[in-house]
Protein backbone atom coordinates (compact mmCIF):
# COMPACT_ATOMS: atom_id res chain seq x y z
CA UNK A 1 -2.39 -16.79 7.49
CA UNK A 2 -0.11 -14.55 5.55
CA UNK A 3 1.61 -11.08 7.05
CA UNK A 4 0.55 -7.76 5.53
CA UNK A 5 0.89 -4.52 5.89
CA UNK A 6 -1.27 -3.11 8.31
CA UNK A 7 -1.64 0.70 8.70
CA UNK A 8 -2.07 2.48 12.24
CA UNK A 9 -2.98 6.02 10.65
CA UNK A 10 -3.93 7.42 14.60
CA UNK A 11 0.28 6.68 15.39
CA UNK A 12 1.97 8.57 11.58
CA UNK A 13 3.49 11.72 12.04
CA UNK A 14 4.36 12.44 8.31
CA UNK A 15 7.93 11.76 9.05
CA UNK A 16 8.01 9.79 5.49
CA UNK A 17 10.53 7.91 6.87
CA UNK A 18 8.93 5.14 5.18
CA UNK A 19 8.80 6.51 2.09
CA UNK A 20 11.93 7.26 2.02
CA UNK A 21 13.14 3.61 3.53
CA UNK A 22 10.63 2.37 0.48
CA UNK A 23 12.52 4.51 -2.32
CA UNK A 24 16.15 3.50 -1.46
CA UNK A 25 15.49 -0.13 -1.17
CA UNK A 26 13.82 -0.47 -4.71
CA UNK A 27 15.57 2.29 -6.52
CA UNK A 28 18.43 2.86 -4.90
CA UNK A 29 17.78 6.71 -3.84
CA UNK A 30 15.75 8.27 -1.90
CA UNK A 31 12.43 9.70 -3.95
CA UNK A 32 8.85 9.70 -2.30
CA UNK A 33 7.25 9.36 -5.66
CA UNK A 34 9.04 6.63 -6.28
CA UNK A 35 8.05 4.68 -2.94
CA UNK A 36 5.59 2.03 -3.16
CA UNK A 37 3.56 3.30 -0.18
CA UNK A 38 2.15 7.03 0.19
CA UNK A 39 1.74 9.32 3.04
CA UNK A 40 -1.26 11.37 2.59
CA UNK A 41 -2.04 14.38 4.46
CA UNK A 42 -5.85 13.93 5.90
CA UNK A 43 -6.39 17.60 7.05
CA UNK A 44 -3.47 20.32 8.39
CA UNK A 45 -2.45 17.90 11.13
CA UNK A 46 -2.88 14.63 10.38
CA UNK A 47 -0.99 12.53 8.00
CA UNK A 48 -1.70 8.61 7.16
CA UNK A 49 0.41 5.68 5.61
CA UNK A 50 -1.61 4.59 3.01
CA UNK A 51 -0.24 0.72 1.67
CA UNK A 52 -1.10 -2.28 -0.61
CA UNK A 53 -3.66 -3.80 1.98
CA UNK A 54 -3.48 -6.61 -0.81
CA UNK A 55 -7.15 -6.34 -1.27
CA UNK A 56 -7.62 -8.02 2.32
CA UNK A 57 -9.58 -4.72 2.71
CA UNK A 58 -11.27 -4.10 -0.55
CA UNK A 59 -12.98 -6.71 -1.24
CA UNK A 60 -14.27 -6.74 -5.00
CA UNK A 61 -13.30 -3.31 -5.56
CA UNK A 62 -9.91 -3.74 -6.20
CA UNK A 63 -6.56 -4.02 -8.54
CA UNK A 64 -7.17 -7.83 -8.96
CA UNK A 65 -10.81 -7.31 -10.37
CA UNK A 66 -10.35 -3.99 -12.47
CA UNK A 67 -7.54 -5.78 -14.98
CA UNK A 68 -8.82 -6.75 -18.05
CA UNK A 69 -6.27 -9.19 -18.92
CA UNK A 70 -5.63 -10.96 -15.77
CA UNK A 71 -2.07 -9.59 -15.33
CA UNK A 72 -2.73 -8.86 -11.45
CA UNK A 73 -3.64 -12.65 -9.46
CA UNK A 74 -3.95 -13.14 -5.46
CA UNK A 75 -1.24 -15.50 -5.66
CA UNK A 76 -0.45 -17.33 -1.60
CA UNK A 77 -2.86 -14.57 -0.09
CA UNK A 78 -0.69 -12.02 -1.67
CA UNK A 79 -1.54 -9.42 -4.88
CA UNK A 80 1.02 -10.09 -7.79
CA UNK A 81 1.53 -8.59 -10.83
CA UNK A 82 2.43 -10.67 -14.39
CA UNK A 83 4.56 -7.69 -15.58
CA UNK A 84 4.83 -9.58 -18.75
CA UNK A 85 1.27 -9.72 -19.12
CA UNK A 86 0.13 -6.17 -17.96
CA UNK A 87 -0.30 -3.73 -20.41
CA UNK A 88 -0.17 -0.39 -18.64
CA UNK A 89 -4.01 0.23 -19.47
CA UNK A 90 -3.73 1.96 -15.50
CA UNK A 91 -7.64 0.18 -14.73
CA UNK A 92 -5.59 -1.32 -11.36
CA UNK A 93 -4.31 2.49 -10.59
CA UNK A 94 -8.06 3.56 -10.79
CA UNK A 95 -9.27 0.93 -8.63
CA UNK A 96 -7.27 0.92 -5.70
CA UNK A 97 -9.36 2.80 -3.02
CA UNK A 98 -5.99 3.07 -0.94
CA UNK A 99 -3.87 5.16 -4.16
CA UNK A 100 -0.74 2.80 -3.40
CA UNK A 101 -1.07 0.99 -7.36
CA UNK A 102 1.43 2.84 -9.73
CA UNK A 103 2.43 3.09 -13.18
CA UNK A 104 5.20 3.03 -15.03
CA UNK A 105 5.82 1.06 -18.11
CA UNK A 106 3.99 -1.06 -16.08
CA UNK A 107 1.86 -1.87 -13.15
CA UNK A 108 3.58 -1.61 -9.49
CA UNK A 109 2.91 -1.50 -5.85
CA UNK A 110 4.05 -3.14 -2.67
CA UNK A 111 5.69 -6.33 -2.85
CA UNK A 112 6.83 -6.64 0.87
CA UNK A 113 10.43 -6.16 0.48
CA UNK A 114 10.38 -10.08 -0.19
CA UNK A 115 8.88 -10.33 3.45
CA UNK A 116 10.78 -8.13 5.31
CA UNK A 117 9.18 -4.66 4.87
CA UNK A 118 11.84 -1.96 4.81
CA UNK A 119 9.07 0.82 5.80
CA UNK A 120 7.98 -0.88 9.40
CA UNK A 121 11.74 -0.90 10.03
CA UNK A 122 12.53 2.68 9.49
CA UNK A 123 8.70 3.70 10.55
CA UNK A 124 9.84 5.55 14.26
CA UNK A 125 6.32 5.63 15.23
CA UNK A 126 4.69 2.38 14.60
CA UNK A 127 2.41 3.43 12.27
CA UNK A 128 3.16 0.31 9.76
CA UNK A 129 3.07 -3.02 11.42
CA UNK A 130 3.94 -6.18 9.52
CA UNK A 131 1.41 -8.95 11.01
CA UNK A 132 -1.50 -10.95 10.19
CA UNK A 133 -3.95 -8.73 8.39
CA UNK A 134 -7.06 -7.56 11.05
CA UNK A 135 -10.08 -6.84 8.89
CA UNK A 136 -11.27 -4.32 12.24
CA UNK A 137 -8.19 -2.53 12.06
CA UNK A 138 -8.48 -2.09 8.17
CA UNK A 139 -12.32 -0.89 9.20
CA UNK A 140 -10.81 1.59 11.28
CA UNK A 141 -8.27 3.06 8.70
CA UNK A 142 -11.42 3.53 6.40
CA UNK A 143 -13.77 5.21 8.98
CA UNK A 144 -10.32 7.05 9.66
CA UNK A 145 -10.60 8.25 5.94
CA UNK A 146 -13.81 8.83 5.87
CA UNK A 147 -13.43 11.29 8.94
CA UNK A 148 -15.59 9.34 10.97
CA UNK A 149 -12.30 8.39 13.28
CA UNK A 150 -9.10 10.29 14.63
């Protein structure tokens, strides 16, 4: 099976370390609305990571099903995007329960740093883990969201 991102939301501090980490290594400086992950604030004192779970934990309600032209495939267990097929019509952005699909002049979101994610690196906490995705931890990030967890 194929790494992923997976988010431990109980362990982020809103450091945005990883945001930041995110924004230099694909633009070259550091912006958080430029990073491909999000940190969210839940309530006053808890923040989350929120990242491309690469619809491992959205089943069909997701970036992959929403595009009407097929630019967005699960391609090796992984979500890509055809940029020279999408056609900024933002139906992915909607979809994404998680808010980590962006647009530009086109579609964008986590590609993994090419498999060695700059975010778990610079994360202090360990609140981004790259491993094998764990459909009960991805449960737990969405009861976590749904304020049924802390």
């Amino acid at each position: 099976m194929v790494k992923m991102l997976v988010p431990y939301p109980d362990r982020c501090t809103g450091c945005r370390f990883c945001e930041m980490a995110c924004s230099l290594f694909h633009e070259g400086k550091v912006n958080h609305a430029d990073a491909r992950l999000q940190v969210y604030k839940k309530d006053v004192r808890t923040d989350f990571p929120s990242v491309c779970t690469h619809c491992v934990a959205c089943g069909e309600d997701c970036c992959v099903h929403a595009c009407p032209v097929e630019a967005i495939k699960i391609e090796d267990d992984l979500v890509r995007i055809d940029e020279d097929e999408c056609t900024a019509c933002g139906a992915c952005v909607d979809a994404c329960p998680f808010g980590v699909m962006r647009m530009e002049e086109t579609a964008f979101k986590c590609d993994l740093c090419g498999g060695d994610p700059t975010c778990v690196k610079f994360c202090p906490m360990g609140a981004i883990k790259y491993e094998e995705p764990d459909a009960a931890q991805y449960e737990k990030v969405r009861q976590f969201l749904e304020g049924e967890g802390a």
